[in-house]
N, C-alpha and C. Protein backbone atom coordinates (compact mmCIF):
# COMPACT_ATOMS: atom_id res chain seq x y z
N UNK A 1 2.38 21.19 16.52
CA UNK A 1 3.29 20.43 15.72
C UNK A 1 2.64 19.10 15.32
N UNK A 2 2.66 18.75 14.09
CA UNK A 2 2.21 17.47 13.29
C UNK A 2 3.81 16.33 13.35
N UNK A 3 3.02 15.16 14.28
CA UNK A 3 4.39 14.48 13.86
C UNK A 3 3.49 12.86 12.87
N UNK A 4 3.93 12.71 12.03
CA UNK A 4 3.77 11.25 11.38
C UNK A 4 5.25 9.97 11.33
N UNK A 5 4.86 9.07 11.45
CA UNK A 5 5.62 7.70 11.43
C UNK A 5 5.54 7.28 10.01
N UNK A 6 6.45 7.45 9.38
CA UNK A 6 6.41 7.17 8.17
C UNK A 6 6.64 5.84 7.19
N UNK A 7 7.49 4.98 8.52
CA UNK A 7 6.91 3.91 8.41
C UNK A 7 5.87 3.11 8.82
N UNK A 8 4.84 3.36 9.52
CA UNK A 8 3.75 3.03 9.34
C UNK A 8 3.29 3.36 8.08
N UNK A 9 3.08 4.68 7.84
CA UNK A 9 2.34 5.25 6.91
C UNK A 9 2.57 4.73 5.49
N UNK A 10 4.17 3.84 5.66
CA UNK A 10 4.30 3.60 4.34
C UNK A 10 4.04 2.04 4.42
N UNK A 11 3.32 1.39 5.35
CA UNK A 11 3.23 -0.03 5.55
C UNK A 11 1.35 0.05 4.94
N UNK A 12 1.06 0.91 5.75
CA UNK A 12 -0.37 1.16 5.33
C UNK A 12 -0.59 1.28 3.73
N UNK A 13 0.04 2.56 2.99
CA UNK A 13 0.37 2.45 1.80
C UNK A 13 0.35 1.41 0.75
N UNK A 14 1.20 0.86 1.35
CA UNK A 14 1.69 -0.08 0.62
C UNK A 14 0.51 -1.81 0.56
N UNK A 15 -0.17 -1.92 1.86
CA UNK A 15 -1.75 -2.35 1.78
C UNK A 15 -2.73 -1.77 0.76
N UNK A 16 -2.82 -0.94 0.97
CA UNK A 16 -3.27 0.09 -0.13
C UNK A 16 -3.18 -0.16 -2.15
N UNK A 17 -1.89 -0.05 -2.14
CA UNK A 17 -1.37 -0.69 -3.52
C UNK A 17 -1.69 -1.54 -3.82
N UNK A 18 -1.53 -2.81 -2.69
CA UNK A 18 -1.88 -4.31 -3.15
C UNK A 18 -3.44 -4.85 -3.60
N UNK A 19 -3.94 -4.21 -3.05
CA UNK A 19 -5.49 -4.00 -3.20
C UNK A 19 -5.83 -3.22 -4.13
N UNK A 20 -5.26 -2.16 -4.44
CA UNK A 20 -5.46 -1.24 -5.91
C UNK A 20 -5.72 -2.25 -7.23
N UNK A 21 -6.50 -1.99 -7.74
CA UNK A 21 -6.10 -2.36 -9.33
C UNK A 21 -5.24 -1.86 -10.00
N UNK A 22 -4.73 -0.50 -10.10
CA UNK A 22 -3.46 0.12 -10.41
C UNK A 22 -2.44 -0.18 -9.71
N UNK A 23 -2.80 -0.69 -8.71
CA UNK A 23 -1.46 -1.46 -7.58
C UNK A 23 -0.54 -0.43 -7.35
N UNK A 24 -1.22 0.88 -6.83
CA UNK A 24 -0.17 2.04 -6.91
C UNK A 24 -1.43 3.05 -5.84
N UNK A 25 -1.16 3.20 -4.46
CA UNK A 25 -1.28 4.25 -4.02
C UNK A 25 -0.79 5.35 -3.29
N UNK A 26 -0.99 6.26 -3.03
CA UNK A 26 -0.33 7.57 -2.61
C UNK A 26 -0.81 8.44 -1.15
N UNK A 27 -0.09 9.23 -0.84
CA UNK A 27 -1.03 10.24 0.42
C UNK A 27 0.05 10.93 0.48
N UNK A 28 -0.63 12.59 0.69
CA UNK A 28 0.51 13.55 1.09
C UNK A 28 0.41 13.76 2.66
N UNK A 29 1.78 13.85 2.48
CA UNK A 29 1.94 13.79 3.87
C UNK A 29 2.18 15.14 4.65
N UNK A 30 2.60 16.35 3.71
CA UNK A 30 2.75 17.48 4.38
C UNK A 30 2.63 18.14 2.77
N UNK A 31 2.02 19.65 2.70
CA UNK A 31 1.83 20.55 1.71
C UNK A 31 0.31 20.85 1.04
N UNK A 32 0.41 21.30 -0.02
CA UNK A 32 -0.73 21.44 -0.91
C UNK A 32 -0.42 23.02 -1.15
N UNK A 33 -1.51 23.77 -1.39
CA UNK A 33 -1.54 24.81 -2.11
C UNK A 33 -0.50 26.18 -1.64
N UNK A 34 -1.01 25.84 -0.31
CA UNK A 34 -0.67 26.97 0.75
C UNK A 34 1.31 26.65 1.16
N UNK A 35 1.51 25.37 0.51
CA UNK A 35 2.96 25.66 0.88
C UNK A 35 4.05 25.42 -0.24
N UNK A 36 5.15 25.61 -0.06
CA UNK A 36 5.85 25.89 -1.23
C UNK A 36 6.57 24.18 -1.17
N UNK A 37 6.26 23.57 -0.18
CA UNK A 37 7.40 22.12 0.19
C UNK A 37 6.29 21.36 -0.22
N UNK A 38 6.11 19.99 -0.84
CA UNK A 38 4.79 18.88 -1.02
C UNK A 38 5.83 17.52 -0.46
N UNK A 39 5.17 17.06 0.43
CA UNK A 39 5.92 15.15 0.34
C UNK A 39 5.09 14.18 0.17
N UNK A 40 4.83 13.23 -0.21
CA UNK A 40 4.18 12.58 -0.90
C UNK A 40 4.58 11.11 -0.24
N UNK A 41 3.83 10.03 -0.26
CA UNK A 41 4.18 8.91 0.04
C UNK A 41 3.28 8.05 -0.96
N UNK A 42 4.47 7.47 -1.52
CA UNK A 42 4.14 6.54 -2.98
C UNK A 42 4.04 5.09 -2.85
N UNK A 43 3.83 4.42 -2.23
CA UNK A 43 3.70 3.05 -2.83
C UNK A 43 2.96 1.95 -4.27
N UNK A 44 3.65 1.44 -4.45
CA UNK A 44 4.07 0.41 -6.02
C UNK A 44 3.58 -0.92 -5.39
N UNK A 45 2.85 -1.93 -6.02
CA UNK A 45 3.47 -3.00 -5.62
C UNK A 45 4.39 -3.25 -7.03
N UNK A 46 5.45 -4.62 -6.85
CA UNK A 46 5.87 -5.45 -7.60
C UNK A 46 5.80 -4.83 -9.20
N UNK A 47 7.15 -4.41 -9.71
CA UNK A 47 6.53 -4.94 -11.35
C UNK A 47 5.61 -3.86 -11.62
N UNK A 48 4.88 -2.60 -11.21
CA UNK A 48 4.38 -1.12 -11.70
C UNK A 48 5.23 -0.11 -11.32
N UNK A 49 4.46 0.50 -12.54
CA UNK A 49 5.44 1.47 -12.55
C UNK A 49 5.15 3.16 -12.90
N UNK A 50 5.26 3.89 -12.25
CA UNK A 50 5.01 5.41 -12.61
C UNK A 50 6.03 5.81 -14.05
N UNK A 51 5.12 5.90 -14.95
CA UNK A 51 5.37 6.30 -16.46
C UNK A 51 6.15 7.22 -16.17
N UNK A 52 6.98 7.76 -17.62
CA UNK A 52 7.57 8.87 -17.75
C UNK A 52 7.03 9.74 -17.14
N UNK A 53 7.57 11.00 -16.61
CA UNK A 53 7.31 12.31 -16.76
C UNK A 53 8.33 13.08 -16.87
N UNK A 54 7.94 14.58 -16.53
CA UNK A 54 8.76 15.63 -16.34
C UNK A 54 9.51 15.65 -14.90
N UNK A 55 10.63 16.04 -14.93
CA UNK A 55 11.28 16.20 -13.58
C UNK A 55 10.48 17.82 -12.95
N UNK A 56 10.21 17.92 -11.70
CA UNK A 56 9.52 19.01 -11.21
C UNK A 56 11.28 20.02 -11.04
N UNK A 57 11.08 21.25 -10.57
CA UNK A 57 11.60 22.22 -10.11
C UNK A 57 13.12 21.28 -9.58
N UNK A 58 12.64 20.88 -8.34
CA UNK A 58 13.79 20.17 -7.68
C UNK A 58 13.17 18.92 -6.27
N UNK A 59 13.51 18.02 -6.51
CA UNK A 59 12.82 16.83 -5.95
C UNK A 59 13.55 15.74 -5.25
N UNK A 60 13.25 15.07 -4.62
CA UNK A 60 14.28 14.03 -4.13
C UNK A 60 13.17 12.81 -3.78
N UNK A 61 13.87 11.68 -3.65
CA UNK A 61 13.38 10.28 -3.78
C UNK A 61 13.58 9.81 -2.24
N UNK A 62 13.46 9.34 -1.14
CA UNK A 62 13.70 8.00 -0.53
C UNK A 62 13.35 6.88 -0.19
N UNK A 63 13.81 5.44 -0.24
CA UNK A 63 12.92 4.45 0.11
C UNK A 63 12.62 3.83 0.89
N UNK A 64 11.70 3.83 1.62
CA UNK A 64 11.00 3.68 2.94
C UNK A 64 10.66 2.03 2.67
N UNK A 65 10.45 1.14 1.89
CA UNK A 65 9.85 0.09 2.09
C UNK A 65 10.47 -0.14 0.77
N UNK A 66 10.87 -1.62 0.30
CA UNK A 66 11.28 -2.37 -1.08
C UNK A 66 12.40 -2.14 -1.45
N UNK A 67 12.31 -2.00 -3.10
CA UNK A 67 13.30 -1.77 -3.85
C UNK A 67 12.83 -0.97 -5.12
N UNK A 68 13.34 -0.17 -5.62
CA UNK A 68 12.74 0.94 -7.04
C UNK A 68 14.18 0.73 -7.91
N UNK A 69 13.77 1.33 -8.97
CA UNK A 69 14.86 1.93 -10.42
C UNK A 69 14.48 2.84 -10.46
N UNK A 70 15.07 3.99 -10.55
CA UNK A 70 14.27 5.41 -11.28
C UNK A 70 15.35 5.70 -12.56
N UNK A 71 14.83 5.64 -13.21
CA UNK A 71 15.45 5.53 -14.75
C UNK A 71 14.94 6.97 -15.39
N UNK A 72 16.42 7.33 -15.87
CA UNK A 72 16.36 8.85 -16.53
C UNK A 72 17.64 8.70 -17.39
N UNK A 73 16.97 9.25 -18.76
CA UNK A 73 18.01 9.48 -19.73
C UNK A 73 18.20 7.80 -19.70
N UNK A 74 20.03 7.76 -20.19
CA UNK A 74 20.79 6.12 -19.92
C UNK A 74 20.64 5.40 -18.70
N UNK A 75 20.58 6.57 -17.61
CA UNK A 75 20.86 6.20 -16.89
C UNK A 75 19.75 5.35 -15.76
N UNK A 76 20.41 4.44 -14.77
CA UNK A 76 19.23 3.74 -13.82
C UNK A 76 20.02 3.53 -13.11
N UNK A 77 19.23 3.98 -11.50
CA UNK A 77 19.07 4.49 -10.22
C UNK A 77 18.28 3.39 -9.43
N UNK A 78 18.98 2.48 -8.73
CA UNK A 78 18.57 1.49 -7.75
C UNK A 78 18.80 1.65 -6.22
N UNK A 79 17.52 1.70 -5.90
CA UNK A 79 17.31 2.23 -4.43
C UNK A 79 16.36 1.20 -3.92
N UNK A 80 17.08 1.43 -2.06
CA UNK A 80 16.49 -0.19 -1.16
C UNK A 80 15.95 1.03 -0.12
N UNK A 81 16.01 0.11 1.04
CA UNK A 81 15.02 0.92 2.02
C UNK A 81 16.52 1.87 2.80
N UNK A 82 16.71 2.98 2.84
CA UNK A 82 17.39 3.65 3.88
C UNK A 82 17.99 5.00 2.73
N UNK A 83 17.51 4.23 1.47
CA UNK A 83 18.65 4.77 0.25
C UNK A 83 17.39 6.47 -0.03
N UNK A 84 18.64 7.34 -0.42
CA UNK A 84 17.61 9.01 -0.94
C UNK A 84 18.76 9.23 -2.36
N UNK A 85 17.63 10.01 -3.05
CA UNK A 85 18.26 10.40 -4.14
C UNK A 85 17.78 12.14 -4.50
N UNK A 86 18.47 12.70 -4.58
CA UNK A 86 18.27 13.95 -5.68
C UNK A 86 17.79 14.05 -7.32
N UNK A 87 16.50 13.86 -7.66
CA UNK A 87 15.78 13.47 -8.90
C UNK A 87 16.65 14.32 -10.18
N UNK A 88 17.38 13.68 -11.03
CA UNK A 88 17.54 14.73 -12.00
C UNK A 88 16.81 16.01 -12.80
N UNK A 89 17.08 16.52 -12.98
CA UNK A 89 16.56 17.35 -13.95
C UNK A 89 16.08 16.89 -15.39
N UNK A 90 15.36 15.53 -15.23
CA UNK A 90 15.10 15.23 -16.72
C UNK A 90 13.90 14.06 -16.48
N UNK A 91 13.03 13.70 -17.84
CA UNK A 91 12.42 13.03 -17.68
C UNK A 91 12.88 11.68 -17.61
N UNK A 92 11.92 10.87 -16.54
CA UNK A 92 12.04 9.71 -15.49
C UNK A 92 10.84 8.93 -15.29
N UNK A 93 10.68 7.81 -15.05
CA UNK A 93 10.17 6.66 -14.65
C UNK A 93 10.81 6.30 -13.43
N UNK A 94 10.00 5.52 -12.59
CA UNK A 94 9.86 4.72 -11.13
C UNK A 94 9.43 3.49 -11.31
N UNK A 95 10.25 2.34 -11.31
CA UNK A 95 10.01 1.13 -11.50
C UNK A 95 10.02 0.46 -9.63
N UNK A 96 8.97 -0.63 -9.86
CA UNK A 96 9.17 -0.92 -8.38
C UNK A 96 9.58 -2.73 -8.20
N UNK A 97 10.95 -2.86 -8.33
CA UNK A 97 11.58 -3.67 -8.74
C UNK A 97 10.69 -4.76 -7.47
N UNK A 98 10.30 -4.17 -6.35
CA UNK A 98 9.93 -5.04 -5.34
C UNK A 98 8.24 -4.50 -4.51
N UNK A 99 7.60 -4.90 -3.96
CA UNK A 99 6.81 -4.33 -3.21
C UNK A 99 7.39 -2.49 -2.40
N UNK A 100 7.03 -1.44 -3.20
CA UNK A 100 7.77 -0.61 -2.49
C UNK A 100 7.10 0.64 -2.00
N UNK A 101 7.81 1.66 -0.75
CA UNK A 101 6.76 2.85 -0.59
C UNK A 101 8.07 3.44 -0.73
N UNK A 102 7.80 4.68 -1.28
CA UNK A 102 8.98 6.26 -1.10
C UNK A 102 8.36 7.14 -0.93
N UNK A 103 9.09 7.81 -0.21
CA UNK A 103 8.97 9.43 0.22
C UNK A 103 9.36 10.42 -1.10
N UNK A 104 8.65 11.21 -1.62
CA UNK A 104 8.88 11.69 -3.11
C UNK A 104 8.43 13.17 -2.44
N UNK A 105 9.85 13.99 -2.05
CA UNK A 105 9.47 15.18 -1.36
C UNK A 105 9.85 16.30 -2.90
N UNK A 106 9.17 17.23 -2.92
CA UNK A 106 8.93 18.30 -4.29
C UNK A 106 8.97 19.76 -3.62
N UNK A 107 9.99 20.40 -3.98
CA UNK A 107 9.87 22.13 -4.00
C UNK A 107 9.38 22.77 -4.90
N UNK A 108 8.08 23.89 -5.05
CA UNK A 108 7.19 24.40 -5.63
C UNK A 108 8.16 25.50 -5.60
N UNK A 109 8.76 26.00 -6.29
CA UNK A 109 9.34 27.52 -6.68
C UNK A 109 8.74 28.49 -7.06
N UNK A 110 7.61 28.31 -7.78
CA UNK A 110 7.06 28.94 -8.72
C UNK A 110 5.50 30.33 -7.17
N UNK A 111 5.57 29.50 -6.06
CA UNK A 111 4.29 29.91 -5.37
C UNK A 111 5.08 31.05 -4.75
């Protein structure tokens, strides 16, 4: 059994970002090819932001460190540290209203 602390992992992260020139780094934390589940740990600093995309299959958000917007369609989605969301089905942006890390867990349907 693999256990990780995810707040560490998202403190580390989030060191990570600040030092980035994209001020944005990442690490998976469980998945890849061989599994159908991916989780991901995202940290932002301040003020960047993950561009539009496509919403995947079915996805969910939580925030481990800061504050985010995830903006889809009209609508905008403000999340602090304890807060999870169910990603719509539509294209979205991740604003990181504050220094932030999330857990950005993704179901692969398709494997």
């Amino acid at each position: 059994m693999e256990s990780t602390n995810l707040t560490d992992l998202a403190v580390r992260q989030l060191d990570a970002a600040r030092e980035a020139s994209s001020g944005r780094a990442a690490v998976t934390v469980h998945g890849g090819r061989e599994h159908r589940l991916r989780q991901t740990v995202i940290a932002l600093r301040a003020g960047e932001r993950l561009g539009e995309h496509d919403a995947p299959d079915e996805a969910t958000l939580q925030v481990l460190e800061g504050e985010v917007a995830l903006h889809a369609g009209g609508d905008t989605w403000r999340g602090r540290v304890g807060d999870h969301l169910a990603i719509p089905q539509q294209r979205h942006d991740l604003e990181a209203l504050s220094d932030a890390a999330v857990l950005l867990t993704v179901a692969n349907h398709e494997r």
